[in-house]
PDB file of N, CA and C in Angstrom:
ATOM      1  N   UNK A   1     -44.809  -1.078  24.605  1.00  0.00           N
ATOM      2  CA  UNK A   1     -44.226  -2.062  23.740  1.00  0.00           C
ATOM      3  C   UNK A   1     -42.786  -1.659  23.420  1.00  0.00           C
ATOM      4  N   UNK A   2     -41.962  -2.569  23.432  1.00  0.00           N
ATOM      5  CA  UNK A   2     -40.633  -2.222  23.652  1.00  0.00           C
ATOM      6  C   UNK A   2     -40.239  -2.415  22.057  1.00  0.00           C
ATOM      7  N   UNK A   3     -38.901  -1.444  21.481  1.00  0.00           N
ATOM      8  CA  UNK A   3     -38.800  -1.429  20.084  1.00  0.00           C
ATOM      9  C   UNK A   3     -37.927  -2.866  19.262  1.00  0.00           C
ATOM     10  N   UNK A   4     -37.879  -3.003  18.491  1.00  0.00           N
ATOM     11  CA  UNK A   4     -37.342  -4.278  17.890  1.00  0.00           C
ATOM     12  C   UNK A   4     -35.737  -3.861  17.687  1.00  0.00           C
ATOM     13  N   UNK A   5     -34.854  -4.959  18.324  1.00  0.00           N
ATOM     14  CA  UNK A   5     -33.502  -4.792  18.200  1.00  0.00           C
ATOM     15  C   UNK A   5     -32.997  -6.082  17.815  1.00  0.00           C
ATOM     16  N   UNK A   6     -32.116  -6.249  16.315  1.00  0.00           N
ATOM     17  CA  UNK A   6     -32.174  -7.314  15.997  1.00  0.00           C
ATOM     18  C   UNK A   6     -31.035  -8.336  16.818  1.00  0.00           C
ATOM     19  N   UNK A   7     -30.827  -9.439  16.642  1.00  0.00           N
ATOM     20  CA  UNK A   7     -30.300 -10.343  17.360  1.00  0.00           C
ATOM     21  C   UNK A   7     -28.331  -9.931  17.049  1.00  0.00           C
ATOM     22  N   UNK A   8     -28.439  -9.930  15.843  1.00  0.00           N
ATOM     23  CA  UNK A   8     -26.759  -9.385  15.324  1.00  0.00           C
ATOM     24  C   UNK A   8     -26.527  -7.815  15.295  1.00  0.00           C
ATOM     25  N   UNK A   9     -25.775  -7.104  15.840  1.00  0.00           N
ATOM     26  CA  UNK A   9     -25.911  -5.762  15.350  1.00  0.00           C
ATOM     27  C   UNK A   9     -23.930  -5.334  14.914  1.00  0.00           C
ATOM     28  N   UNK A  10     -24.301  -5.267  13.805  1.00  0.00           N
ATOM     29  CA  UNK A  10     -23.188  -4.561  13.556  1.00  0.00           C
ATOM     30  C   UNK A  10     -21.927  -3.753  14.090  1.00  0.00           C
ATOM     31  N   UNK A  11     -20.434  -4.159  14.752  1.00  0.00           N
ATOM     32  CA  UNK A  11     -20.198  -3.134  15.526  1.00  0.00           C
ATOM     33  C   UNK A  11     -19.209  -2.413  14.312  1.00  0.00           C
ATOM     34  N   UNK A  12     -18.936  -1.134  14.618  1.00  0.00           N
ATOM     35  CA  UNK A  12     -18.023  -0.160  13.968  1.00  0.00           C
ATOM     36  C   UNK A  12     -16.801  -0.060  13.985  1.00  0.00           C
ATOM     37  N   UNK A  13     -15.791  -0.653  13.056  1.00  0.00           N
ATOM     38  CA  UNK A  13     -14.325  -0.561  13.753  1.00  0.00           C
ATOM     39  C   UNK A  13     -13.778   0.642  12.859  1.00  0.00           C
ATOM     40  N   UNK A  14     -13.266   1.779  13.669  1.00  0.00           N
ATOM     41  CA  UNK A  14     -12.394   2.449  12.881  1.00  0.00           C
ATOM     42  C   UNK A  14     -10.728   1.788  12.127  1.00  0.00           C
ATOM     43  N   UNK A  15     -10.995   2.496  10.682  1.00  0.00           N
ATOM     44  CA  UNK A  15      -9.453   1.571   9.899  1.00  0.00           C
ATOM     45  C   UNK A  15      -9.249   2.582   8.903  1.00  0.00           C
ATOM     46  N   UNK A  16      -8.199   2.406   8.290  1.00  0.00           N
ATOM     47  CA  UNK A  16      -7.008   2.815   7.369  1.00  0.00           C
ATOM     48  C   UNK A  16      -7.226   1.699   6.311  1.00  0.00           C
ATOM     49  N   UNK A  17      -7.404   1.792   5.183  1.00  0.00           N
ATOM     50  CA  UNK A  17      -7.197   1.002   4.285  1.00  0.00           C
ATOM     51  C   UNK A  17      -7.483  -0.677   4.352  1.00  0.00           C
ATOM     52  N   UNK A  18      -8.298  -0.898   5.592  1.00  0.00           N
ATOM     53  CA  UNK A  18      -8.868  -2.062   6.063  1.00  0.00           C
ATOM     54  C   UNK A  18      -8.193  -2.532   7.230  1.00  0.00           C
ATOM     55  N   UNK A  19      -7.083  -2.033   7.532  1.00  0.00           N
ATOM     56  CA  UNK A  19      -6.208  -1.995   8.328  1.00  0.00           C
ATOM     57  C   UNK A  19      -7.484  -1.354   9.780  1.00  0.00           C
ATOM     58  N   UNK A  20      -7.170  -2.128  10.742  1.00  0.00           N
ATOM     59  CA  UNK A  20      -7.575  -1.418  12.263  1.00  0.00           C
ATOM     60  C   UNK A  20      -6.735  -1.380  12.755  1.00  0.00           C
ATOM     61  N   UNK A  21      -6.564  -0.254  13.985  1.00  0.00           N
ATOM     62  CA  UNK A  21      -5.490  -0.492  15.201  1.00  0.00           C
ATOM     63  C   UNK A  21      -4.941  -1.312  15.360  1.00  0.00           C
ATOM     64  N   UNK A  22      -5.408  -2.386  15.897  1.00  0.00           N
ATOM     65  CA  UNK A  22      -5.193  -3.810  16.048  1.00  0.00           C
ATOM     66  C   UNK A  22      -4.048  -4.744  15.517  1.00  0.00           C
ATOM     67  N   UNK A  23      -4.752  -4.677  14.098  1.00  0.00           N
ATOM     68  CA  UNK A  23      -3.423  -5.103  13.207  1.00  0.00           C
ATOM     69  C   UNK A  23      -2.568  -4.238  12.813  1.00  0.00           C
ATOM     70  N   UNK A  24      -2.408  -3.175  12.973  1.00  0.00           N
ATOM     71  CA  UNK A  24      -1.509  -1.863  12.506  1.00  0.00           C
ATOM     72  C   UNK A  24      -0.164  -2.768  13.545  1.00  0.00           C
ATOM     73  N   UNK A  25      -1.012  -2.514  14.809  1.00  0.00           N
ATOM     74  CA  UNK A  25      -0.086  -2.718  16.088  1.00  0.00           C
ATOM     75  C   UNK A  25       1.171  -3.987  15.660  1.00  0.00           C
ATOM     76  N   UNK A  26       0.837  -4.825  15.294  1.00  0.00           N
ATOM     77  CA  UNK A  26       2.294  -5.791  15.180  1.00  0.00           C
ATOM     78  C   UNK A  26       2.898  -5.438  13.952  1.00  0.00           C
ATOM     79  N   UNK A  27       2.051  -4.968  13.279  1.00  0.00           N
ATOM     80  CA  UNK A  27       3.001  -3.812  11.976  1.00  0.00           C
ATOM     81  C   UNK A  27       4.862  -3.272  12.425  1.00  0.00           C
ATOM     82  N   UNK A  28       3.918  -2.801  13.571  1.00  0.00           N
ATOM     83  CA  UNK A  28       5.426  -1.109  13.855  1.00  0.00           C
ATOM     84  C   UNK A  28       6.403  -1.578  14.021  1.00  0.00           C
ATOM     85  N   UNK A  29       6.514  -2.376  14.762  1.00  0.00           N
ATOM     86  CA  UNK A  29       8.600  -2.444  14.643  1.00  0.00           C
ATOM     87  C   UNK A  29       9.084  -3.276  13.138  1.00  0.00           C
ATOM     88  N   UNK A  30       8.195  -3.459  12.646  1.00  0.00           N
ATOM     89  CA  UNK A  30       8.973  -3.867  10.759  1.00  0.00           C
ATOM     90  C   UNK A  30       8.817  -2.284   9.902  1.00  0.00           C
ATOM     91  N   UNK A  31       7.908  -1.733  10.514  1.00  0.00           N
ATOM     92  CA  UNK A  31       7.763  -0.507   9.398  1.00  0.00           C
ATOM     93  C   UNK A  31       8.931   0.215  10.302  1.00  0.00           C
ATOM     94  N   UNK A  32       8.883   0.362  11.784  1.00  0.00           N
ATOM     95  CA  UNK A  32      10.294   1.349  12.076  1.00  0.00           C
ATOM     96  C   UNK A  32      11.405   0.848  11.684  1.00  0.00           C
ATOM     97  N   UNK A  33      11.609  -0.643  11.638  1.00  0.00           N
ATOM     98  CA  UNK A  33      13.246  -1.098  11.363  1.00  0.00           C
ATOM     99  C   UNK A  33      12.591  -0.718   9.454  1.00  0.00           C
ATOM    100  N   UNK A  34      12.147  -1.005   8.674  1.00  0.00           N
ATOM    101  CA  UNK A  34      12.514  -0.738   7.329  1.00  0.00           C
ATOM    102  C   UNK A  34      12.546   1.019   6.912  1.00  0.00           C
ATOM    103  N   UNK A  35      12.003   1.913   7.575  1.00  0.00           N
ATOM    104  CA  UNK A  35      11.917   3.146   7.764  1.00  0.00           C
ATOM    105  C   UNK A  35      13.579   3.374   8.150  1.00  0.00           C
ATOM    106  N   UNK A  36      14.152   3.205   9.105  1.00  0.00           N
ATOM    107  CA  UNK A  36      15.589   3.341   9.550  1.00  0.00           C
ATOM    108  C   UNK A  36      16.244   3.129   8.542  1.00  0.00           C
ATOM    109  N   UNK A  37      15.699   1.573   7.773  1.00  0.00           N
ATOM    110  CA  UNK A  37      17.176   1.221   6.508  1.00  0.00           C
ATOM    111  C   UNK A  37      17.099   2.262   5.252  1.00  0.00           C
ATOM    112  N   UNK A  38      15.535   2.594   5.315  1.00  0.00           N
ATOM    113  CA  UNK A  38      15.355   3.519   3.937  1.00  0.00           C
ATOM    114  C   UNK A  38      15.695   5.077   4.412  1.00  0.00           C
ATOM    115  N   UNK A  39      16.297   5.539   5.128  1.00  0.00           N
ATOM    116  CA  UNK A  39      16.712   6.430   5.402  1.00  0.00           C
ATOM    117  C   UNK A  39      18.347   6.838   5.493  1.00  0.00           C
ATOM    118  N   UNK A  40      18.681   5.606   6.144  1.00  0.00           N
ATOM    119  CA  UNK A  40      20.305   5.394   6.418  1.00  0.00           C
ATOM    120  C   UNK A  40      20.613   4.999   4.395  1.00  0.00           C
ATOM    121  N   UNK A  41      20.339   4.458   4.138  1.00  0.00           N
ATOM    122  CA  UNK A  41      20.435   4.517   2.780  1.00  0.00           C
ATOM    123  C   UNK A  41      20.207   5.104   1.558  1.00  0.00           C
ATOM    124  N   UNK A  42      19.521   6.220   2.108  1.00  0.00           N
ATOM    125  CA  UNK A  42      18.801   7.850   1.353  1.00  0.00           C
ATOM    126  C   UNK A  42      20.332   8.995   1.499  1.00  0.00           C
ATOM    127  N   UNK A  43      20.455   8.954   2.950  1.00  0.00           N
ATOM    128  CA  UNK A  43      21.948   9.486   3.779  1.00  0.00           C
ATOM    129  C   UNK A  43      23.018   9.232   3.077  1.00  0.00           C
ATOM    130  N   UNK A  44      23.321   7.270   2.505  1.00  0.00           N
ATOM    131  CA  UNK A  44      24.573   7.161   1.977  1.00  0.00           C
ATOM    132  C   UNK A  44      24.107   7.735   0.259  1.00  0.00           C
ATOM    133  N   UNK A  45      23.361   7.502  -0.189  1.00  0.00           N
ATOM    134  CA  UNK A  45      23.499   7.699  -1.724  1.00  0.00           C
ATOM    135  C   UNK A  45      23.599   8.883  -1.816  1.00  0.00           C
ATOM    136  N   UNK A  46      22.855  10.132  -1.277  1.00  0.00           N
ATOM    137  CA  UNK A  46      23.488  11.610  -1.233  1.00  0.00           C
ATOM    138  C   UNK A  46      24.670  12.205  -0.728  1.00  0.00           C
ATOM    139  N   UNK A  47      24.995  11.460   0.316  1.00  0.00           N
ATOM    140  CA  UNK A  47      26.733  11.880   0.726  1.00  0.00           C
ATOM    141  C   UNK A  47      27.430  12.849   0.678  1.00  0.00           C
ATOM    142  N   UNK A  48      27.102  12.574  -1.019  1.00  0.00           N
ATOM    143  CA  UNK A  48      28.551  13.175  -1.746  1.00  0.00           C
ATOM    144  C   UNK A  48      27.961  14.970  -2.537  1.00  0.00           C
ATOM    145  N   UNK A  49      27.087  15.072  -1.995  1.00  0.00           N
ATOM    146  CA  UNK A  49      25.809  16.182  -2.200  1.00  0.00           C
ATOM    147  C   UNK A  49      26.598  16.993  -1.144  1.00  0.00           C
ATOM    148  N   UNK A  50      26.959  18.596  -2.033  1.00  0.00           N
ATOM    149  CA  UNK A  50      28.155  19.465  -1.022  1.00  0.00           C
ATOM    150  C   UNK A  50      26.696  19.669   0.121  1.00  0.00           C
ATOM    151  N   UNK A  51      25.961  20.164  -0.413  1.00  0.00           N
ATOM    152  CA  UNK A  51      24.567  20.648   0.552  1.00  0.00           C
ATOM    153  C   UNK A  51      24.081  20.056   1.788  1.00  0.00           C
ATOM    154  N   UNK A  52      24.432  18.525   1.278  1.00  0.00           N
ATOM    155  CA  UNK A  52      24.067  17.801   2.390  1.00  0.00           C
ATOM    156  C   UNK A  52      25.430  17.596   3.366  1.00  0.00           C
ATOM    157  N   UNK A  53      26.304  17.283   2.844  1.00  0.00           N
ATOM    158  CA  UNK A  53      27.476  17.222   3.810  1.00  0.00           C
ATOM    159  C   UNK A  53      27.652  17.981   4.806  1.00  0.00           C
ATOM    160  N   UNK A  54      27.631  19.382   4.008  1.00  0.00           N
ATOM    161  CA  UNK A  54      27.925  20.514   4.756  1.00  0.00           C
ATOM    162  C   UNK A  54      26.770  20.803   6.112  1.00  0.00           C
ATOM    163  N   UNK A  55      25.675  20.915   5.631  1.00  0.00           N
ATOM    164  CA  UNK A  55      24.273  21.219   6.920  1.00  0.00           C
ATOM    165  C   UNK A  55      23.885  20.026   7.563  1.00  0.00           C
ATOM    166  N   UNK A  56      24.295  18.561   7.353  1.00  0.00           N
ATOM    167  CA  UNK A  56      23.804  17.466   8.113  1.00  0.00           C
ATOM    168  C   UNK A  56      24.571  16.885   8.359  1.00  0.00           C
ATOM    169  N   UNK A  57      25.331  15.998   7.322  1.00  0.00           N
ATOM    170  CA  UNK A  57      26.488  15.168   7.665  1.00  0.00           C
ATOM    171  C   UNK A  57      27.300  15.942   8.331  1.00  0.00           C
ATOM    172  N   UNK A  58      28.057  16.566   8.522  1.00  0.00           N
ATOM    173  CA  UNK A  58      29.413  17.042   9.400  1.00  0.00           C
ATOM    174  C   UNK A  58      28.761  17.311  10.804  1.00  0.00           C
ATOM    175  N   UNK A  59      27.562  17.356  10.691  1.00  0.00           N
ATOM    176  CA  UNK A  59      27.185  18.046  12.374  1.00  0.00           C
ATOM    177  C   UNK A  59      26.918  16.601  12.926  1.00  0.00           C
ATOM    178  N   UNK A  60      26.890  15.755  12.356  1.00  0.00           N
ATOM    179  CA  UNK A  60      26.336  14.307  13.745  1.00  0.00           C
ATOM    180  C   UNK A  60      27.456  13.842  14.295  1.00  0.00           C
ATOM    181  N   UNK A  61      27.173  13.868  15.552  1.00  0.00           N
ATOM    182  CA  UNK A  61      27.933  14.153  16.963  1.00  0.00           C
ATOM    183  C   UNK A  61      28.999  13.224  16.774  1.00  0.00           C
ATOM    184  N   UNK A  62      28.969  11.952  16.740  1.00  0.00           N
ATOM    185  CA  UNK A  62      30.069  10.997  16.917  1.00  0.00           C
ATOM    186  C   UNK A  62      30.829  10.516  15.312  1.00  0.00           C
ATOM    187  N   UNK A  63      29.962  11.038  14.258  1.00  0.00           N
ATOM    188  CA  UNK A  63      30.935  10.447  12.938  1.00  0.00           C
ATOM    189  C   UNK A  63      30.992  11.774  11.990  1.00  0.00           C
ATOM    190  N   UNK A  64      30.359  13.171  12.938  1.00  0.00           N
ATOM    191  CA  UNK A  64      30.627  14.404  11.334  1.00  0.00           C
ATOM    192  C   UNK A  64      31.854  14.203  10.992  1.00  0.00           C
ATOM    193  N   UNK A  65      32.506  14.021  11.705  1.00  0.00           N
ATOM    194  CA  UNK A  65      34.693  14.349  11.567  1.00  0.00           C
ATOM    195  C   UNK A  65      34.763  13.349  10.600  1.00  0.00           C
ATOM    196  N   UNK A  66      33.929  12.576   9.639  1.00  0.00           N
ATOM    197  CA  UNK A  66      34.073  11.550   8.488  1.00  0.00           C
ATOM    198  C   UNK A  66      34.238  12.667   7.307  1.00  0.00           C
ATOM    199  N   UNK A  67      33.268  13.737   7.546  1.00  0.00           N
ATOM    200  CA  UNK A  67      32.711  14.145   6.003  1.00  0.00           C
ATOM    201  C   UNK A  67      33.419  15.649   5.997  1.00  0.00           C
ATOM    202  N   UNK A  68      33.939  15.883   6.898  1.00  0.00           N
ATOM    203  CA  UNK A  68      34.846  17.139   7.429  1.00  0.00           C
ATOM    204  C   UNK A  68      36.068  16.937   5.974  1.00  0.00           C
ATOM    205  N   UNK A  69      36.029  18.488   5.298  1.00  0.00           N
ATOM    206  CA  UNK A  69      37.516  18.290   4.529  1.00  0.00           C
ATOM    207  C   UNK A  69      37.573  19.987   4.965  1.00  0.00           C
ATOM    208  N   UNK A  70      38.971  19.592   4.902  1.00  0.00           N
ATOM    209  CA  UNK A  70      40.385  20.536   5.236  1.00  0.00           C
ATOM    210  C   UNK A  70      40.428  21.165   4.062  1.00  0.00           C
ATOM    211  N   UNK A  71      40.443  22.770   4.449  1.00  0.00           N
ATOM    212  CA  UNK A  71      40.365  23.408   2.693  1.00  0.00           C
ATOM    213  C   UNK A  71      42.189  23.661   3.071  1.00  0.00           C
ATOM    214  N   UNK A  72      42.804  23.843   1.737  1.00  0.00           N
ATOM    215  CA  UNK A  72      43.893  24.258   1.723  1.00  0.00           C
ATOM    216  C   UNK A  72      44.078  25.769   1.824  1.00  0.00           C
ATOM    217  N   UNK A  73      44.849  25.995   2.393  1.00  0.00           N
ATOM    218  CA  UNK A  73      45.361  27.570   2.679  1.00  0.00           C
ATOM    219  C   UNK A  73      46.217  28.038   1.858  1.00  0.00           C
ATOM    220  N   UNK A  74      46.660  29.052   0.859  1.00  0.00           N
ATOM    221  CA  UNK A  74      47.659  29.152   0.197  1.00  0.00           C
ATOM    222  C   UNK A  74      48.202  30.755   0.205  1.00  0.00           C
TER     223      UNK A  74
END
């Protein structure tokens, strides 16, 4: 006698906060483009932070020579 398997069976989706793969997926390029702006805008409001100028800002390749100052020699 063969065992009873009901007609509907439940399947299992792995998720995040109700979130599945699935829908995560057309998520990513709004969370990477708003990730980029909240960062580039983390960058400008500290700036003026000697700490940051000095170890990050001055080293990026095509615009450090922005945050670069000339000490005077005397």
């Amino acid at each position: 006698m063969a065992a009873y398997s009901p007609p509907i069976r439940p399947r299992f989706r792995p998720n995040i906060a109700g979130y599945s793969a699935e829908s995560l997926r057309y998520w990513k390029g709004t969370a990477a483009r708003w990730g980029i702006f909240a960062g580039v805008t983390g960058l400008f409001l500290v700036s003026q932070v000697p700490l940051v100028k000095v170890n990050f800002l001055q080293k990026l390749p095509a615009i450090g020579w922005y945050w670069k100052v000339d000490e005077e020699k005397k």
